[in-house]
C-alpha atoms as a PDB file:
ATOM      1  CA  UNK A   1       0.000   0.000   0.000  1.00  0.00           C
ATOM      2  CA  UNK A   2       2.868   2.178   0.939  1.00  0.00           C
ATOM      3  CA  UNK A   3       4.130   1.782  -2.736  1.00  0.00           C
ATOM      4  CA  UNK A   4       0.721   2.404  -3.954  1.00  0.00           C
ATOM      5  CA  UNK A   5       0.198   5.603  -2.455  1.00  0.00           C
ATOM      6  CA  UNK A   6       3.998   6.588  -3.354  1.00  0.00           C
ATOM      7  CA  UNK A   7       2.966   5.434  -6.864  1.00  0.00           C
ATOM      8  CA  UNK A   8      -0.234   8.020  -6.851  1.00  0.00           C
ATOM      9  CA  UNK A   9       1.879  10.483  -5.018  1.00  0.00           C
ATOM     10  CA  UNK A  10       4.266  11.100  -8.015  1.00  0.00           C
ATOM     11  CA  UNK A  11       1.294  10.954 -10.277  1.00  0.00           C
ATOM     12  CA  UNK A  12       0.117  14.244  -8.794  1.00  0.00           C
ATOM     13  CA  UNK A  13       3.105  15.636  -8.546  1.00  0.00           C
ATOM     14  CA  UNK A  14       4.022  15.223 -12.066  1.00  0.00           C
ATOM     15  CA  UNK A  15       0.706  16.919 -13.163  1.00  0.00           C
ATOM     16  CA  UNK A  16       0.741  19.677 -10.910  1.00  0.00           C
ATOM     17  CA  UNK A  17      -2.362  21.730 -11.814  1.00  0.00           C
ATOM     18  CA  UNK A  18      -2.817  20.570 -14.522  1.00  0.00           C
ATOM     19  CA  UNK A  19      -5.174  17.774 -13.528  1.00  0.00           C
ATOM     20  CA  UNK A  20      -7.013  16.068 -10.671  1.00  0.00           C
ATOM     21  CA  UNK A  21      -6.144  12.355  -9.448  1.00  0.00           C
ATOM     22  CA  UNK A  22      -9.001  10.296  -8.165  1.00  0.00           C
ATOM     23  CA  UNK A  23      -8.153   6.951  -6.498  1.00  0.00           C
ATOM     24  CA  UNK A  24     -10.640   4.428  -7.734  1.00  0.00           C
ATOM     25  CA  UNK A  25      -9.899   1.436  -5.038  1.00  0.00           C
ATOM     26  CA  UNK A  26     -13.113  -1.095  -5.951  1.00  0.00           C
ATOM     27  CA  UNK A  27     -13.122  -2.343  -2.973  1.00  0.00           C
ATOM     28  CA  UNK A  28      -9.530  -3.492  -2.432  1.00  0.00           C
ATOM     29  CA  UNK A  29      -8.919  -1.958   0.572  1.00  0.00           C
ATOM     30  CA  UNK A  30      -9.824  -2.675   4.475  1.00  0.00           C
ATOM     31  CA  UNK A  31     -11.251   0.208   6.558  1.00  0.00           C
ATOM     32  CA  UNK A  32      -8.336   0.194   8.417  1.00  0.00           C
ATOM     33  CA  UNK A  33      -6.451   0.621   5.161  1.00  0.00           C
ATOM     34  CA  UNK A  34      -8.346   3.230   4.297  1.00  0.00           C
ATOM     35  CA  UNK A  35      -7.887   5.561   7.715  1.00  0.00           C
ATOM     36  CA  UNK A  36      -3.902   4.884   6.848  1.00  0.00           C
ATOM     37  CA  UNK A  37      -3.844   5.811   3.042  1.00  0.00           C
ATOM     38  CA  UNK A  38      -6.512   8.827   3.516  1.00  0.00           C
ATOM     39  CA  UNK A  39      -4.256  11.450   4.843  1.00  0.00           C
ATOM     40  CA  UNK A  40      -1.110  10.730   3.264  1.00  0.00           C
ATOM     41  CA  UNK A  41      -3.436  11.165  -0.637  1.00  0.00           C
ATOM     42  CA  UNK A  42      -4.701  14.236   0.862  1.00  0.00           C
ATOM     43  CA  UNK A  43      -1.112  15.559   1.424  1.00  0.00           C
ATOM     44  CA  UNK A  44       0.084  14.238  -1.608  1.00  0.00           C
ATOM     45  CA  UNK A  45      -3.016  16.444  -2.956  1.00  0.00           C
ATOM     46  CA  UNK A  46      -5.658  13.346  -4.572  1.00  0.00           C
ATOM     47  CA  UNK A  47      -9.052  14.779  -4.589  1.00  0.00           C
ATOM     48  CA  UNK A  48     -11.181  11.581  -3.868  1.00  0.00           C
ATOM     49  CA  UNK A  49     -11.546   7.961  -2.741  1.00  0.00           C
ATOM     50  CA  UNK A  50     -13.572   6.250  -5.065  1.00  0.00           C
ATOM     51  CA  UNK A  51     -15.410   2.771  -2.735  1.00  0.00           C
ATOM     52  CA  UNK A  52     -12.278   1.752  -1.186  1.00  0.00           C
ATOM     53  CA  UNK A  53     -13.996  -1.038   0.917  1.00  0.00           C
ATOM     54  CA  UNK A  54     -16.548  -3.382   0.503  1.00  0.00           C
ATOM     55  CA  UNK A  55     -19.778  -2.436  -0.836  1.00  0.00           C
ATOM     56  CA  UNK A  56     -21.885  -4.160   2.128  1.00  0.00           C
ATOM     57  CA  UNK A  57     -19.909  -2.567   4.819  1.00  0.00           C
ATOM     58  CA  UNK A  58     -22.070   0.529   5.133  1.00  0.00           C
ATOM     59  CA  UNK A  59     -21.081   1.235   8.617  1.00  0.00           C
ATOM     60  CA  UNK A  60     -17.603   1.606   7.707  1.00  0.00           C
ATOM     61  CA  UNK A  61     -17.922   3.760   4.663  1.00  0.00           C
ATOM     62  CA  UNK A  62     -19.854   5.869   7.360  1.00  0.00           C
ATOM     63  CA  UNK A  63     -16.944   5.855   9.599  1.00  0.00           C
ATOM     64  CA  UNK A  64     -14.343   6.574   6.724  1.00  0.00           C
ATOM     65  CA  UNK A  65     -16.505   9.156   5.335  1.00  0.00           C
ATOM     66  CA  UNK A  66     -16.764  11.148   8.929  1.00  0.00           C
ATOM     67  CA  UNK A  67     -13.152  10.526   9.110  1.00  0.00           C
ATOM     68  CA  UNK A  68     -11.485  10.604   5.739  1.00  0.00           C
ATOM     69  CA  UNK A  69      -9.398  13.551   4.901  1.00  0.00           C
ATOM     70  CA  UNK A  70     -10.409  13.003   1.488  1.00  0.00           C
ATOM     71  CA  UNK A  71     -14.132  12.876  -0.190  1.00  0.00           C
ATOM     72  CA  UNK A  72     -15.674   9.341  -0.242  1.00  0.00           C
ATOM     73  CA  UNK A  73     -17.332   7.952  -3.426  1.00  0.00           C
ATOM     74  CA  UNK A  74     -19.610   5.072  -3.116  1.00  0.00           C
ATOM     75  CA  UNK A  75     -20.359   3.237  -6.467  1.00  0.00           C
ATOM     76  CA  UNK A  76     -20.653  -0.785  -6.070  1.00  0.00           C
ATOM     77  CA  UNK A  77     -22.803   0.077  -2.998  1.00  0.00           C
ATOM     78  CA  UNK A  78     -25.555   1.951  -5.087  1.00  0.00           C
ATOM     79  CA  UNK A  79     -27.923  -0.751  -7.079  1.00  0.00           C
ATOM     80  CA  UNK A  80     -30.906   1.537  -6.874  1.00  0.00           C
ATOM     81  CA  UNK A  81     -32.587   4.080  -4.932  1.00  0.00           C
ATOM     82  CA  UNK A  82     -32.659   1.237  -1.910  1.00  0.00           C
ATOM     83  CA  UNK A  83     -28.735   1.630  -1.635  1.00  0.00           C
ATOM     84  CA  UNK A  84     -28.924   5.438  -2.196  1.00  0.00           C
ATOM     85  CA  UNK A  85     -31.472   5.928   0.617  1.00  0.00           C
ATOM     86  CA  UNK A  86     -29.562   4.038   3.302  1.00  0.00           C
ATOM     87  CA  UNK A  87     -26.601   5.373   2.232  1.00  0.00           C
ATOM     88  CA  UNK A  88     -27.730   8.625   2.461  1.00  0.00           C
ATOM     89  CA  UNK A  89     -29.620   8.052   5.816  1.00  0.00           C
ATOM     90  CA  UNK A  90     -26.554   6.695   7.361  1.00  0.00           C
ATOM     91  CA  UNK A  91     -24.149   9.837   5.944  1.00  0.00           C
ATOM     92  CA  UNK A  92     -22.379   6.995   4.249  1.00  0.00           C
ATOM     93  CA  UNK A  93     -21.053   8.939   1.470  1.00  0.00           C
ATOM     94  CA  UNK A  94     -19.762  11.982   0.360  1.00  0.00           C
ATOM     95  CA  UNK A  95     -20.566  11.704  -2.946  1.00  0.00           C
ATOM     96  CA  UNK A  96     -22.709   9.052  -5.237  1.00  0.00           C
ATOM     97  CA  UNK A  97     -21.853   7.262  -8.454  1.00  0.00           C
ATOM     98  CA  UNK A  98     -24.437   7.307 -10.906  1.00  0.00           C
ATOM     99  CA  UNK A  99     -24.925   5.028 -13.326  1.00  0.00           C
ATOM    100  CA  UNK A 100     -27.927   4.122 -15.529  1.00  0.00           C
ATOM    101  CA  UNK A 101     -27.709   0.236 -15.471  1.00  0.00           C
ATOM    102  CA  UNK A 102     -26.389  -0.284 -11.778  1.00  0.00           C
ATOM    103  CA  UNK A 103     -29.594   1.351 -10.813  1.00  0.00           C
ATOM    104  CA  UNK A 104     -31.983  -0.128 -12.452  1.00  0.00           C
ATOM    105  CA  UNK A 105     -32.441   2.052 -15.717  1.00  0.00           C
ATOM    106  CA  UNK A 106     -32.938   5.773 -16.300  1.00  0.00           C
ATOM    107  CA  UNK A 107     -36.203   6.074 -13.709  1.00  0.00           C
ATOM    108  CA  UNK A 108     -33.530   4.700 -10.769  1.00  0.00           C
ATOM    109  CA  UNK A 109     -30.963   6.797 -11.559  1.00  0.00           C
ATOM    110  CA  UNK A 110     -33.060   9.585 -11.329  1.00  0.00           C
ATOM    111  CA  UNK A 111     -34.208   8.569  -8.260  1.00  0.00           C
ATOM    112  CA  UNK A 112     -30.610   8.186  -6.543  1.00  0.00           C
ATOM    113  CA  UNK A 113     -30.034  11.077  -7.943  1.00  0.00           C
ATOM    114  CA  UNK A 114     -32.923  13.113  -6.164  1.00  0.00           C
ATOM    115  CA  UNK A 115     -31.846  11.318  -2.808  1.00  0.00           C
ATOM    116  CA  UNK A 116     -28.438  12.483  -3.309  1.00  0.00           C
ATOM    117  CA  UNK A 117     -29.803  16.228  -3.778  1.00  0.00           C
ATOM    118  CA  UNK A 118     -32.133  15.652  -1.328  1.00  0.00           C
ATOM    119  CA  UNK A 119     -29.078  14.772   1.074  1.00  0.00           C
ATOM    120  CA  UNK A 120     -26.714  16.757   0.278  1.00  0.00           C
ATOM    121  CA  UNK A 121     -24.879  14.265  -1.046  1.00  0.00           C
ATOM    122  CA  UNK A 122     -22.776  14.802  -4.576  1.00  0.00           C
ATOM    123  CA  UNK A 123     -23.041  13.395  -7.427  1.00  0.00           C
ATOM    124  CA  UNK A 124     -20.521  12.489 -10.346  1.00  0.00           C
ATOM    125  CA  UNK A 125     -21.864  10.927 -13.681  1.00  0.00           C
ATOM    126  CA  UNK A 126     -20.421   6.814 -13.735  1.00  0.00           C
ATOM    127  CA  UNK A 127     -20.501   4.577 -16.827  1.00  0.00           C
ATOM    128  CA  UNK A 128     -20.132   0.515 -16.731  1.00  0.00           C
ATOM    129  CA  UNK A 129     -18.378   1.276 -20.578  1.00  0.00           C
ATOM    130  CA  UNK A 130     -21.962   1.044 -22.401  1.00  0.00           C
ATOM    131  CA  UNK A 131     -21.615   1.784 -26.442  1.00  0.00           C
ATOM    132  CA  UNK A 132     -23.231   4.572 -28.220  1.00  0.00           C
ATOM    133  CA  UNK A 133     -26.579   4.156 -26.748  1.00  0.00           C
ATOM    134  CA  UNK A 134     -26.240   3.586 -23.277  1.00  0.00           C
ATOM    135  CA  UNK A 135     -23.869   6.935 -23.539  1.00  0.00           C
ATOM    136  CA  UNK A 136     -26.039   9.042 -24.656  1.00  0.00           C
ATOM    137  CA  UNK A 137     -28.892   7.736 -22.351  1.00  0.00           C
ATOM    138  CA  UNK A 138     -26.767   8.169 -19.557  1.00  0.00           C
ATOM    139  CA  UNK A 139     -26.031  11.785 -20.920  1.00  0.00           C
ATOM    140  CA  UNK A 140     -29.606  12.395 -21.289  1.00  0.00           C
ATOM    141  CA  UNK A 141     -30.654  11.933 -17.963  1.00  0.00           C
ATOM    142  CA  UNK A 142     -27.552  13.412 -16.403  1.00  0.00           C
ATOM    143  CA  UNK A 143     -28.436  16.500 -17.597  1.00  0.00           C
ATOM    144  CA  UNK A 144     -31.692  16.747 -16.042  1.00  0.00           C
ATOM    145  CA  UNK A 145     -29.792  16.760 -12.461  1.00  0.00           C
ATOM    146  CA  UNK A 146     -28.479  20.207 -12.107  1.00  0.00           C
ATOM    147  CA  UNK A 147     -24.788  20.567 -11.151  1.00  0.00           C
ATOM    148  CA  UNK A 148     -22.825  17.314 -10.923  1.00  0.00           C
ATOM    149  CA  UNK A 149     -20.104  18.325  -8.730  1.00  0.00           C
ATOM    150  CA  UNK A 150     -17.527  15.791  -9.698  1.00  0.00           C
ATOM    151  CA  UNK A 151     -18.811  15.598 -13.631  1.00  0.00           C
ATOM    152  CA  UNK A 152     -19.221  12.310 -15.964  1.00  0.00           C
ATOM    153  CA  UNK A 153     -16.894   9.794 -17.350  1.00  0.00           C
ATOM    154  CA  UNK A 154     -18.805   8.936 -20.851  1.00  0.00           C
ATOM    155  CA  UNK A 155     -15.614   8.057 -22.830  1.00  0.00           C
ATOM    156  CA  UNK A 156     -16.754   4.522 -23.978  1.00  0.00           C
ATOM    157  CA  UNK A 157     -17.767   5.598 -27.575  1.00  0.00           C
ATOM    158  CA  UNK A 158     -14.207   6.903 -28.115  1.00  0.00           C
ATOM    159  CA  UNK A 159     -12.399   3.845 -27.813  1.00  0.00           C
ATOM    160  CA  UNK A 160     -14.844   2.121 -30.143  1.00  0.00           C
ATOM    161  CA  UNK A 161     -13.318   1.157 -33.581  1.00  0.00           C
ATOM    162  CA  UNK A 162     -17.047   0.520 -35.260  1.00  0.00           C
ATOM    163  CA  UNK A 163     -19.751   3.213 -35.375  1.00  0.00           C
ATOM    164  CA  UNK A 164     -23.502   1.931 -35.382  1.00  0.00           C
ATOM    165  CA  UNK A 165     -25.436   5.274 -35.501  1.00  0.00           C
ATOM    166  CA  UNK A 166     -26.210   7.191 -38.617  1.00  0.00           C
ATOM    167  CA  UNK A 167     -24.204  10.683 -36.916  1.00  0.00           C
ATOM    168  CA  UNK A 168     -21.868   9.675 -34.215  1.00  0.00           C
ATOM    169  CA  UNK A 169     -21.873  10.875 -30.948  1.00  0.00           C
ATOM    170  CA  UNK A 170     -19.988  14.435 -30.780  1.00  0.00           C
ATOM    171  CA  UNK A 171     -17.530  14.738 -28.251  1.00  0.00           C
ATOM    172  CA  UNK A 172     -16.370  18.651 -28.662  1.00  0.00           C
ATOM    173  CA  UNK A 173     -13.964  20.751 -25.555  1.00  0.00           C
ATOM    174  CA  UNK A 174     -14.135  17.703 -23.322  1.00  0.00           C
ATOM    175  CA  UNK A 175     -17.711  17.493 -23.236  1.00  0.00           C
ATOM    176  CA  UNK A 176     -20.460  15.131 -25.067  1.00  0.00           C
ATOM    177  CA  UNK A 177     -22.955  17.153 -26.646  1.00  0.00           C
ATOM    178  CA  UNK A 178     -26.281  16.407 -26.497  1.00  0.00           C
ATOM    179  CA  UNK A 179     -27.903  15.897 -29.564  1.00  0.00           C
ATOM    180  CA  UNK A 180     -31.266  17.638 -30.201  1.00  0.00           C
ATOM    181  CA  UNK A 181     -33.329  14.795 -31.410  1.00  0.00           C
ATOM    182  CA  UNK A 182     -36.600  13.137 -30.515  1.00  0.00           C
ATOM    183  CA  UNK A 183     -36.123  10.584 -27.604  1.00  0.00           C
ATOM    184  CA  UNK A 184     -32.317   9.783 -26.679  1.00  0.00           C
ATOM    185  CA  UNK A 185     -31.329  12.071 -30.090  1.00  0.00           C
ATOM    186  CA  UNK A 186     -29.742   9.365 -31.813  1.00  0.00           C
ATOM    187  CA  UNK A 187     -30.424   6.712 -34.827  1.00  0.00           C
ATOM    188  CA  UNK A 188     -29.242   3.278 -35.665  1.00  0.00           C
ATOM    189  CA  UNK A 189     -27.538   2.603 -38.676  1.00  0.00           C
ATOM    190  CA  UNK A 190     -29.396  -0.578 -39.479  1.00  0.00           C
ATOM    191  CA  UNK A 191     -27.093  -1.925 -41.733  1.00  0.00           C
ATOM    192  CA  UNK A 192     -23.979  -1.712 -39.607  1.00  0.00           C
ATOM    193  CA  UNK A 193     -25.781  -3.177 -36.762  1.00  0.00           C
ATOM    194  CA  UNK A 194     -26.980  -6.026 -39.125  1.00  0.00           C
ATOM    195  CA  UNK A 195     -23.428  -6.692 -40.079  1.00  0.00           C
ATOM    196  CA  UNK A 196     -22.381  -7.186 -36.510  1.00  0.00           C
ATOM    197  CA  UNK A 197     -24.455  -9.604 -35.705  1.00  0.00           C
ATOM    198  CA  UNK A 198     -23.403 -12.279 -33.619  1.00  0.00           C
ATOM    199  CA  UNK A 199     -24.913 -14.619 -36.331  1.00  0.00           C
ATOM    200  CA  UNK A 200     -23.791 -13.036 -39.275  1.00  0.00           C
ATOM    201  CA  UNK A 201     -20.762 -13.773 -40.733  1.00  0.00           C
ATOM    202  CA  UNK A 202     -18.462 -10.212 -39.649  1.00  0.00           C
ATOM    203  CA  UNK A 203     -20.423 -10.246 -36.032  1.00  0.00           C
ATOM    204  CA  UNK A 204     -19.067 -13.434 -35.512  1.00  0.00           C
ATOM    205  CA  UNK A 205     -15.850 -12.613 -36.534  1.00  0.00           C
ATOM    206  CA  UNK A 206     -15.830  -9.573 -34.603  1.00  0.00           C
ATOM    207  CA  UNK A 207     -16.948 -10.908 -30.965  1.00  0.00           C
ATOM    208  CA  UNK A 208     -14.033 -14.062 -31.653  1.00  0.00           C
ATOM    209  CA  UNK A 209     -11.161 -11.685 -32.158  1.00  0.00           C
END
């Protein structure tokens, strides 16, 4: 752990102000971990612990968020507006991941969402790496929250090497822009998606390699 921190340590360093470093632990860590590394990435100048224990240990993400001298993010303990509510009952967080298919759809992440604001809780705009789609209805229901304090991480599409919609997303000053559509904005291009089929010949071709 030591090394680790020294590793994230340098990391900030070498950016300066340039950037912020998050420290996204999923869970590795023990609470007592935690108390050790907090204020040694706050010195070194990290601006938040992203779930560093385990997701059912809501009493200690309680403690570590009363005591942490750095912001705590829960994300693998919100699956719905049942996790955000305890959560936020218990002061269990500093700030809540959002994201539209670890809460149940769009309608749940709304709702964590609005039990976030309604705590005074954060929020920051997660993604579990969906395509073109499941970007932009993320985006679209992001941007009905207000302010997201810590903002989104919808970078999927950009690493994706085969386009399905007839006008790709548009990703323009570091920010996705919403398109202006009906519904989520966005069409299918038919016949790409028909050419990635699993049981076509290319689709199957495509999900081996």
């Amino acid at each position: 752990m030591a090394d680790d921190v020294a590793h994230v340590a340098a990391i900030k360093k070498a950016l300066g102000e340039r950037g912020e470093v998050r420290v996204d632990v999923n869970q590795a860590w023990s609470e007592t971990d935690t108390l050790w590394a907090a204020p040694r990435l706050a010195d070194a100048g990290v601006n938040l612990i992203e779930q560093p224990i385990d997701a059912n240990n809501r009493a200690g993400l309680k403690r570590l968020t009363e005591r942490s001298h750095v912001p705590i993010m829960a994300d693998e303990a919100l699956h719905g507006p049942a996790d955000a509510f305890a959560l936020a009952t218990l002061r269990a967080a500093d700030v809540f991941a959002v994201k539209i298919a670890q809460s149940g759809g769009l309608t749940g992440a709304a709702h964590v969402a609005a039990i976030a604001r309604a705590a005074d809780i954060a929020l920051y705009g997660g993604t579990m790496l969906e395509g073109a789609i499941g970007t932009i209805a993320s985006a679209q229901v992001f941007s009905t929250f207000g302010e997201m304090e810590w903002g989104t991480e919808l970078f999927r599409p950009l690493l994706l090497t085969e386009e399905i919609l007839t006008e790709p997303l548009i990703y323009r000053d570091f920010a996705l822009q919403l398109p202006q559509g009906a519904g989520l904005g966005i069409a299918l291009d038919w016949a790409c998606v028909e050419r990635l089929r699993r049981d076509s010949k290319r689709g199957a071709s495509v999900a081996m390699s």
